[in-house]
C-alpha atoms as a PDB file:
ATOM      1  CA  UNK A   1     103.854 144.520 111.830  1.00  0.00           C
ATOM      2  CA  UNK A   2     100.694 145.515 113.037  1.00  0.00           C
ATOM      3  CA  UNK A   3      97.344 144.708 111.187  1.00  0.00           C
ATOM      4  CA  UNK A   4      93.677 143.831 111.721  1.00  0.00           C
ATOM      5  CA  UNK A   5      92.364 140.441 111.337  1.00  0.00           C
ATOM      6  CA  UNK A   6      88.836 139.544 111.437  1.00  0.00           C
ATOM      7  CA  UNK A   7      88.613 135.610 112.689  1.00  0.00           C
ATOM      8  CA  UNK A   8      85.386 133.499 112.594  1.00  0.00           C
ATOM      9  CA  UNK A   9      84.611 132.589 115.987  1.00  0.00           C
ATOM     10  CA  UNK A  10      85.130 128.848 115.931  1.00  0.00           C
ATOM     11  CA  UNK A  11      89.036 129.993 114.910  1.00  0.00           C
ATOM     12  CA  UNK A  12      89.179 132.608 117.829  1.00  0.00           C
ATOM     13  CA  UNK A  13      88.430 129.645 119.890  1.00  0.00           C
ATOM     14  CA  UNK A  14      90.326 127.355 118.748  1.00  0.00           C
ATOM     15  CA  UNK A  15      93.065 129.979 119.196  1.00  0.00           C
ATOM     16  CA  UNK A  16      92.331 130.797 122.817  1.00  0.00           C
ATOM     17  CA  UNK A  17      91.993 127.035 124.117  1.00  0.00           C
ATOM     18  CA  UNK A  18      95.361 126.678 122.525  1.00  0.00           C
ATOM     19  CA  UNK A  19      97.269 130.222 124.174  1.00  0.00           C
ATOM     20  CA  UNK A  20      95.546 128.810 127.321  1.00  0.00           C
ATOM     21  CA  UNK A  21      96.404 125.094 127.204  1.00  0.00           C
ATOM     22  CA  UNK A  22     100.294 126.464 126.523  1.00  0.00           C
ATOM     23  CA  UNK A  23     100.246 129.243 128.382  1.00  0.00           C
ATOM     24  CA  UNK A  24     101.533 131.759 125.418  1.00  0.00           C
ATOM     25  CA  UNK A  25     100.097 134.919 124.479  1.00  0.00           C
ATOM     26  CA  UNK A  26      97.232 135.217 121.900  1.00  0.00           C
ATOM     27  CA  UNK A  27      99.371 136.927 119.456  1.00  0.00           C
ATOM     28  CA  UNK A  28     101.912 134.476 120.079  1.00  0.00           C
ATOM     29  CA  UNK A  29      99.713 131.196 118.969  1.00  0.00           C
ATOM     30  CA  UNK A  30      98.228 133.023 116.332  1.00  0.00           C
ATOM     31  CA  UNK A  31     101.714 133.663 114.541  1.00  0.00           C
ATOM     32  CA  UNK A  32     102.615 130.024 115.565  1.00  0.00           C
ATOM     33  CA  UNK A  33      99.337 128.852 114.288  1.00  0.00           C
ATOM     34  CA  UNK A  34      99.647 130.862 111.145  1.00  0.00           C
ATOM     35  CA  UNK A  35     103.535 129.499 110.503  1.00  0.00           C
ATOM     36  CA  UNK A  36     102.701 126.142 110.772  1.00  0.00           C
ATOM     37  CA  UNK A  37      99.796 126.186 108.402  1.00  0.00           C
ATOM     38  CA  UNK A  38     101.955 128.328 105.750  1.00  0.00           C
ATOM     39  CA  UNK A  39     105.019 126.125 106.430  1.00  0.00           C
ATOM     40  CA  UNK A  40     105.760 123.526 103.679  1.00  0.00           C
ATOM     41  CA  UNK A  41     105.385 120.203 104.950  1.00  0.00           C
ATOM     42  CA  UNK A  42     108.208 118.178 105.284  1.00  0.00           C
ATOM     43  CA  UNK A  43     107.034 114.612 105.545  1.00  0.00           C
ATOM     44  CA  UNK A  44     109.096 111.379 105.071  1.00  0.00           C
ATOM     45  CA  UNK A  45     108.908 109.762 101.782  1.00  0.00           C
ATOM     46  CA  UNK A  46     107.556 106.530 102.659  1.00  0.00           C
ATOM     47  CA  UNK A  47     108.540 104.119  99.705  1.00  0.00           C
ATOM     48  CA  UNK A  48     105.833 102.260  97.723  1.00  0.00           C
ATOM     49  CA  UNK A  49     105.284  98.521  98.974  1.00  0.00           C
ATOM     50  CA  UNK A  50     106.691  95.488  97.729  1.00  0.00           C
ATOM     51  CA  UNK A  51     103.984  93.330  97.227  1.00  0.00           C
ATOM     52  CA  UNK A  52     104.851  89.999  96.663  1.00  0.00           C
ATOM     53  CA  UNK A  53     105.033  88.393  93.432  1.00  0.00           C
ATOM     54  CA  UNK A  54     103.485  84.912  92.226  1.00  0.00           C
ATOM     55  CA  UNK A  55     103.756  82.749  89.546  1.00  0.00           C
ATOM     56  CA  UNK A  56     100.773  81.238  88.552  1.00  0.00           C
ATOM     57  CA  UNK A  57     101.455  79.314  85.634  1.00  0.00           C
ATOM     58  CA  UNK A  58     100.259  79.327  82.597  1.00  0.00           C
ATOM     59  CA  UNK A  59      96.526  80.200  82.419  1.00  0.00           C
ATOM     60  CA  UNK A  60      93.818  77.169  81.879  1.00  0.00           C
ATOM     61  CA  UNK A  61      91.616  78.529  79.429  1.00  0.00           C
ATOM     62  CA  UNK A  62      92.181  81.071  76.713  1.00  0.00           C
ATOM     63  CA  UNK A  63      91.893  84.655  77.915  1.00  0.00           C
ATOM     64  CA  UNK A  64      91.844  85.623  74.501  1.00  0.00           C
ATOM     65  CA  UNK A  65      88.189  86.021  74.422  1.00  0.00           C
ATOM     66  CA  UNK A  66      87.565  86.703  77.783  1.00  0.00           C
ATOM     67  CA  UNK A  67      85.635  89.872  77.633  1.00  0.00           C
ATOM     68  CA  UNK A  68      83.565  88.524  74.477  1.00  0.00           C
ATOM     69  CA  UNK A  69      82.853  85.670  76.994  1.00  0.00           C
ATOM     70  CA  UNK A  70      81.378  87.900  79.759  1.00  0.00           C
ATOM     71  CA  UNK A  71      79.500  89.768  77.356  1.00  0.00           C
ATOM     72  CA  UNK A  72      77.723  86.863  76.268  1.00  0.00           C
ATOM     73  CA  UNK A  73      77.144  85.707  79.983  1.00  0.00           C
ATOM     74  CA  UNK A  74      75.731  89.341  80.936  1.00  0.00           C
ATOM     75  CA  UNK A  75      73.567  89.065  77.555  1.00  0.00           C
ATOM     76  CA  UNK A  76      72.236  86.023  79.010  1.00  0.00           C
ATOM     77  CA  UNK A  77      71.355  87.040  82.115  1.00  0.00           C
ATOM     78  CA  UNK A  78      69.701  90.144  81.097  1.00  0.00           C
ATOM     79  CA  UNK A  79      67.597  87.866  78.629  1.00  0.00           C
ATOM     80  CA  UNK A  80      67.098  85.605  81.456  1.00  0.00           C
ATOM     81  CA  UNK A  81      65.311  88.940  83.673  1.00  0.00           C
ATOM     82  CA  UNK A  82      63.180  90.012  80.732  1.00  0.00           C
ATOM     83  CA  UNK A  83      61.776  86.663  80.378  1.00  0.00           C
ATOM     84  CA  UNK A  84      60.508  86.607  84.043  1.00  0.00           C
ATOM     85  CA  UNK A  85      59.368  90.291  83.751  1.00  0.00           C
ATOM     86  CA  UNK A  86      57.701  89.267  80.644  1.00  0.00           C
ATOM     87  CA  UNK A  87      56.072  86.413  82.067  1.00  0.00           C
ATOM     88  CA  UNK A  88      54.745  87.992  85.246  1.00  0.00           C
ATOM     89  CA  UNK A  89      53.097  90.828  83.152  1.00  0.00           C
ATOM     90  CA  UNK A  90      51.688  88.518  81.165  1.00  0.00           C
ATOM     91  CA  UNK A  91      50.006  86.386  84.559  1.00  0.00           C
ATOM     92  CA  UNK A  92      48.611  89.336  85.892  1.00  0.00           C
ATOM     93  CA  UNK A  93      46.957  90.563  82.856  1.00  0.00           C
ATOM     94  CA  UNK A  94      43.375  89.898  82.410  1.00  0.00           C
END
């Protein structure tokens, strides 16, 4: 089938290194080139990995709580800043 095909010039290139490096016709790389891309891929399913598998025992302090726990810790901490900003404002005001 004939038709007309308008390529961006970084694609013509790439098309003529390739018919030159394997010494096919133009037309010929292009419909190889155009094949491949169009092609589904067939790749090998790889198979998740096994990661291995521990057991730690049981657990030293109650995870219960644990997210009330670092709540409290970040609420400190952010106290903690707005005490120092609070204080340096306060030493360089006249």
């Amino acid at each position: 089938m004939r038709t007309t095909l308008t390529l961006d010039p970084d694609v013509h290139a790439l098309l003529q290194d390739a018919a030159h490096r394997t010494g096919k016709p133009f037309k010929t790389t292009l419909n190889d080139a155009v094949r491949a891309g169009l092609s589904p891929r067939h790749q090998a399913k790889v198979p998740p990995p096994q990661w291995p598998v521990y057991d730690m025992g049981q657990p030293l302090v109650d995870l219960t709580k644990a997210l009330a726990l670092a709540d409290e810790l970040d609420d400190q901490v952010r106290v903690q800043r707005l005490a120092q900003v609070a204080s340096q404002a306060h030493a360089g005001a006249p």
